[in-house]
N, C-alpha and C. Protein backbone atom coordinates (compact mmCIF):
# COMPACT_ATOMS: atom_id res chain seq x y z
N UNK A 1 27.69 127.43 -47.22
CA UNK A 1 26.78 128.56 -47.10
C UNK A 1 25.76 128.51 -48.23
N UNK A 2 24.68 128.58 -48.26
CA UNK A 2 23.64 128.32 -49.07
C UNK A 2 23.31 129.76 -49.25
N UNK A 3 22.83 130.13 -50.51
CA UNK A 3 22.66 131.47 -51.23
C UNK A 3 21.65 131.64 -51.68
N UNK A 4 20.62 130.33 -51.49
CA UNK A 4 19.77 130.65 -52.88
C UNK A 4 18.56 131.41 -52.28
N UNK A 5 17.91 132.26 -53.13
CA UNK A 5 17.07 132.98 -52.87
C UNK A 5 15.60 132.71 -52.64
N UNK A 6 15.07 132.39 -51.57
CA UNK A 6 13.61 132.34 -52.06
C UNK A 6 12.69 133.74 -52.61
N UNK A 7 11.55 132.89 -53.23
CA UNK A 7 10.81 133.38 -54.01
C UNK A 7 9.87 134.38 -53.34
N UNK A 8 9.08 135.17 -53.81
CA UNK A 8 7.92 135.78 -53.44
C UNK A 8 6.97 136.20 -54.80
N UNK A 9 5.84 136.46 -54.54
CA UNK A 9 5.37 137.23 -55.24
C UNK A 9 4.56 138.16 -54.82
N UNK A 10 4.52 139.56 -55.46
CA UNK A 10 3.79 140.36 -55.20
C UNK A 10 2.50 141.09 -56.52
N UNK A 11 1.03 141.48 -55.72
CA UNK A 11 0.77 142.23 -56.88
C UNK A 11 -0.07 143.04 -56.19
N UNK A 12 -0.70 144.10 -56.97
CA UNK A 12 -1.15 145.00 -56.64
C UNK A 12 -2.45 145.14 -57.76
N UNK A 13 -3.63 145.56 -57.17
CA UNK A 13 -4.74 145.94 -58.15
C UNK A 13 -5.24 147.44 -57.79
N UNK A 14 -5.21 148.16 -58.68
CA UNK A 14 -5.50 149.75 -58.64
C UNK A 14 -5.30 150.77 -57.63
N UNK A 15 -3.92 149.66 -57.16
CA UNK A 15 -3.07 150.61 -55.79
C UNK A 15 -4.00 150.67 -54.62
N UNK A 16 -4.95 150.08 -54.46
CA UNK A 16 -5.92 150.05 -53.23
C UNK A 16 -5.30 148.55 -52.57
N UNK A 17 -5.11 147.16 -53.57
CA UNK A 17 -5.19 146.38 -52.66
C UNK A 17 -3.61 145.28 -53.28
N UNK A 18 -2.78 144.93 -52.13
CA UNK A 18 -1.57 144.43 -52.17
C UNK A 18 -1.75 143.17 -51.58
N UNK A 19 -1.23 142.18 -52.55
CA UNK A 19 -0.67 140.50 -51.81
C UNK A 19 0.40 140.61 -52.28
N UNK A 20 0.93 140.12 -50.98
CA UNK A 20 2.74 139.68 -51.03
C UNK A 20 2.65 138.37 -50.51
N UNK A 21 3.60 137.33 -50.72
CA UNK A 21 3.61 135.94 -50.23
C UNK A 21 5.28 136.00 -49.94
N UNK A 22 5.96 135.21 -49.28
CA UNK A 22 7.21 135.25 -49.12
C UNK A 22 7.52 135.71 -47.76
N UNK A 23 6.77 136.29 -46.73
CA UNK A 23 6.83 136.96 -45.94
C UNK A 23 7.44 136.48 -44.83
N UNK A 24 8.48 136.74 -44.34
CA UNK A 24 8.92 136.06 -43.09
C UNK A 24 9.04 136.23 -42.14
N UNK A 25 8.71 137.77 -41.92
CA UNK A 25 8.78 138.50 -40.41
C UNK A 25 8.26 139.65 -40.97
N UNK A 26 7.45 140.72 -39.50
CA UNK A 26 6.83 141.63 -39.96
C UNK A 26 7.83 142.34 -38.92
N UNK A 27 8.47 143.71 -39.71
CA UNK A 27 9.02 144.66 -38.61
C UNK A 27 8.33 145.85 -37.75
N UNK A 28 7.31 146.23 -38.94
CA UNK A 28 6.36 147.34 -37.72
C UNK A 28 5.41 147.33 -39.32
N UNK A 29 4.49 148.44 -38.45
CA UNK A 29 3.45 148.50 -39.43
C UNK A 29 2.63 149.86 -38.29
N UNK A 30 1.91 150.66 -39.40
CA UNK A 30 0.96 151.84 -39.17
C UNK A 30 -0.02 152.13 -40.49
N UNK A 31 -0.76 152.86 -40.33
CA UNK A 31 -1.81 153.28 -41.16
C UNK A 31 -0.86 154.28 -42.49
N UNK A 32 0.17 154.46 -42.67
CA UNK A 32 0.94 155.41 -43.35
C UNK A 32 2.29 154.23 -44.36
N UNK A 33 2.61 153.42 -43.03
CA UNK A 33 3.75 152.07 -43.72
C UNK A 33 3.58 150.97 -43.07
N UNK A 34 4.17 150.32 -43.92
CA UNK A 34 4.40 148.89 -43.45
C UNK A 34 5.87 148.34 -43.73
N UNK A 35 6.61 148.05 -42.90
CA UNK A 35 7.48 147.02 -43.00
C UNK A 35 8.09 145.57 -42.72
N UNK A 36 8.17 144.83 -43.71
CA UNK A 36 8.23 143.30 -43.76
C UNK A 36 9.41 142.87 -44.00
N UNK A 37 9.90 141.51 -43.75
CA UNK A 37 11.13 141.10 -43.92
C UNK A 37 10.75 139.68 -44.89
N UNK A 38 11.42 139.42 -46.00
CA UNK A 38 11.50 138.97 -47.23
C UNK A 38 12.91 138.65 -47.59
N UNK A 39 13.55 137.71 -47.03
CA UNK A 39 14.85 137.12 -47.59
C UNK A 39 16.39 137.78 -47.58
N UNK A 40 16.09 138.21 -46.43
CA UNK A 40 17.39 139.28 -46.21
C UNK A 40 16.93 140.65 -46.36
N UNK A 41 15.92 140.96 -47.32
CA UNK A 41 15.30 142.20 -47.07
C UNK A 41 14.11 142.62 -46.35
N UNK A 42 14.01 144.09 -46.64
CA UNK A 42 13.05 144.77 -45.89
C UNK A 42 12.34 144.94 -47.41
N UNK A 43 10.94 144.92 -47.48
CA UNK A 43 10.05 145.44 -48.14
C UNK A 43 9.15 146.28 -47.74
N UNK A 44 9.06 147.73 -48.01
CA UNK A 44 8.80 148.44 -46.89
C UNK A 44 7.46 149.57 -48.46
N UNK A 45 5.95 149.64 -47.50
CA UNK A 45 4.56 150.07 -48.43
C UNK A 45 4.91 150.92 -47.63
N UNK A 46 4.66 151.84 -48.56
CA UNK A 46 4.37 153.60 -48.22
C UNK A 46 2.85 153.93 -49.02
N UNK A 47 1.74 154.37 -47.80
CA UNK A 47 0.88 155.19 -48.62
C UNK A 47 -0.08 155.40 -47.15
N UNK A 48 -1.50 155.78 -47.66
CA UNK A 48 -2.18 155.90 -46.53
C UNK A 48 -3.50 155.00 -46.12
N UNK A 49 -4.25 154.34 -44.96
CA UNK A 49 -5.30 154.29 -44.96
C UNK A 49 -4.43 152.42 -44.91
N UNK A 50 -3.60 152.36 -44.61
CA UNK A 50 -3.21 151.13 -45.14
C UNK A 50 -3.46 149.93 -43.95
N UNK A 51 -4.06 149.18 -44.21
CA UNK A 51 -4.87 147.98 -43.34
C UNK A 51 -4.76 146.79 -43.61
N UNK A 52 -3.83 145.91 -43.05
CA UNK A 52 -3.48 144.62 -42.54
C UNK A 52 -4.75 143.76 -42.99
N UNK A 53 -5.10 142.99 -44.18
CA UNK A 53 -6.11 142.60 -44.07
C UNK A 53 -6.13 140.97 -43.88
N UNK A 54 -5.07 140.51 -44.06
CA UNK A 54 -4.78 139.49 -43.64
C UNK A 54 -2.75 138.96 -43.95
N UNK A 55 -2.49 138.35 -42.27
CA UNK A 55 -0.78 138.48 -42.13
C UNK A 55 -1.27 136.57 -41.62
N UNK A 56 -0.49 136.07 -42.30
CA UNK A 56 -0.31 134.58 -41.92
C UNK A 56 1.74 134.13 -42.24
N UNK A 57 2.08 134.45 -41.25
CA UNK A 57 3.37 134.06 -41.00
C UNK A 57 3.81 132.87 -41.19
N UNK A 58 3.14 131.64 -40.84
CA UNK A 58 3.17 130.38 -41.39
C UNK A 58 3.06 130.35 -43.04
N UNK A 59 2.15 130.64 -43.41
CA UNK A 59 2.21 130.35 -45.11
C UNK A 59 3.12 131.34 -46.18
N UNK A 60 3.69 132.23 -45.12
CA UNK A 60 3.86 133.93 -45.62
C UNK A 60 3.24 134.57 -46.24
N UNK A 61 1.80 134.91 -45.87
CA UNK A 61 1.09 135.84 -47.11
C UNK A 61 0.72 137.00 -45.95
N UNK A 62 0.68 138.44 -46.66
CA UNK A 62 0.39 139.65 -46.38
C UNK A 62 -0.02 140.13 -47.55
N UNK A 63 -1.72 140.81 -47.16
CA UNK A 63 -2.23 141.36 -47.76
C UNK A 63 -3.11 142.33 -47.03
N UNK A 64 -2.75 143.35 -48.37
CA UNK A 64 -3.09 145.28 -47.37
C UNK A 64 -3.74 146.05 -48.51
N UNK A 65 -5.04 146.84 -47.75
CA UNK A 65 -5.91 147.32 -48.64
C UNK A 65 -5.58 148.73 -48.11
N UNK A 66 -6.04 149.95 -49.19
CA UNK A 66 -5.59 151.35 -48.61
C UNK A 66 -4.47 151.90 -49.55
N UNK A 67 -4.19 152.86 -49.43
CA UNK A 67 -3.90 153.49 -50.57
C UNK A 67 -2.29 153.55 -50.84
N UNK A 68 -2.13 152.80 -51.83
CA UNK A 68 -0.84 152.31 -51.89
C UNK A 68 0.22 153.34 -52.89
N UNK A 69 1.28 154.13 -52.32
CA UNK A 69 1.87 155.18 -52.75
C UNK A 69 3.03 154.62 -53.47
N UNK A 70 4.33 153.78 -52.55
CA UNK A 70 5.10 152.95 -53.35
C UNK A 70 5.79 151.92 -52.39
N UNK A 71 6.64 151.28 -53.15
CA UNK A 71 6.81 149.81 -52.26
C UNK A 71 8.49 150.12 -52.79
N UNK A 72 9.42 149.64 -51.66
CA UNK A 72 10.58 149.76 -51.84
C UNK A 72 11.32 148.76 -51.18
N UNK A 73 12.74 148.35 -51.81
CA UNK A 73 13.64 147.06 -50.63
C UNK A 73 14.26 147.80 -50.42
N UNK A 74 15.21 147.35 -49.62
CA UNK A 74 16.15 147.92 -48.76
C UNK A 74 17.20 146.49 -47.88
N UNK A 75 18.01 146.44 -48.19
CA UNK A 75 18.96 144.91 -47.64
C UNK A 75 18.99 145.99 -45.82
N UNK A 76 18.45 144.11 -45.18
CA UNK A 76 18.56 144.81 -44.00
C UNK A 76 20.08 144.67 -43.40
N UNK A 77 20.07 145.93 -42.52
CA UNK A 77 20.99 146.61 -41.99
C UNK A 77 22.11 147.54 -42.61
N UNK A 78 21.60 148.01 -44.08
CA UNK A 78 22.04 148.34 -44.91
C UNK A 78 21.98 150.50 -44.06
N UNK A 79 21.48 151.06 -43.35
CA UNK A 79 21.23 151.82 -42.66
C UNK A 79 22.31 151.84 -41.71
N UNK A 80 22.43 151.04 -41.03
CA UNK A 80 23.49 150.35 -39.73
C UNK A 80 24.74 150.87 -40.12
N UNK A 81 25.06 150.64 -41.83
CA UNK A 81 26.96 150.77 -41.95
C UNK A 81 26.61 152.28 -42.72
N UNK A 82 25.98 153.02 -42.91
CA UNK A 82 26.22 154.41 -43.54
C UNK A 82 26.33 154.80 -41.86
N UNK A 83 25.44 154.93 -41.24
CA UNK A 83 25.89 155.53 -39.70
C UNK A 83 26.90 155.26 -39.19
N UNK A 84 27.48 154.15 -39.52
CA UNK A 84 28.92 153.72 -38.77
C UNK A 84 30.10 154.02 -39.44
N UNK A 85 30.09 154.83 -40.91
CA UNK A 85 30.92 155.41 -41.49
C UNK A 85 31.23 156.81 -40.91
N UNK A 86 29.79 157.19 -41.02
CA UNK A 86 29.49 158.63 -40.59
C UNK A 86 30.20 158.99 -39.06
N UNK A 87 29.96 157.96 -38.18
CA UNK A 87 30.28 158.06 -36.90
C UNK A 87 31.57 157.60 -36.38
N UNK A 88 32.26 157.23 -37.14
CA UNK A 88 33.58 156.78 -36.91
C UNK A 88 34.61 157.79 -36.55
């Protein structure tokens, strides 16, 4: 089983404009969020006005202009087992 993590990088300039590289799948996206998939995770932009300005899945780069509130991970399916505690 291989573990190792790939890389990404992200940056941000005066919260208007975001490059992320690493990108490996996009899960949804709107003018309010965006969510991306990044190595087992979700990297998920919260803010408004937020615009896709360029998504290249082959190289993994995503970059989004618009007003960037905050950026958060989240291991996916990490949602999946609190409901299935709850619901048991």
């Amino acid at each position: 089983m291989n573990t190792t993590k790939k890389t990404h990088d992200l940056s941000i300039e005066n919260r208007k404009k975001l490059c992320l590289t690493g990108i490996e799948d996009m899960k949804n996206f709107d003018d309010k969020h965006i969510i991306a998939c990044i190595d087992s995770e979700n990297i998920i932009i919260r803010g408004e006005f937020l615009n896709i300005k360029k998504l290249d899945l082959e190289s993994g780069e995503l970059e989004i202009d618009g007003k960037i509130y905050s950026i958060e991970y989240k291991k996916i399916g990490a949602h999946k087992k609190i409901f299935s505690k709850i619901f048991k």
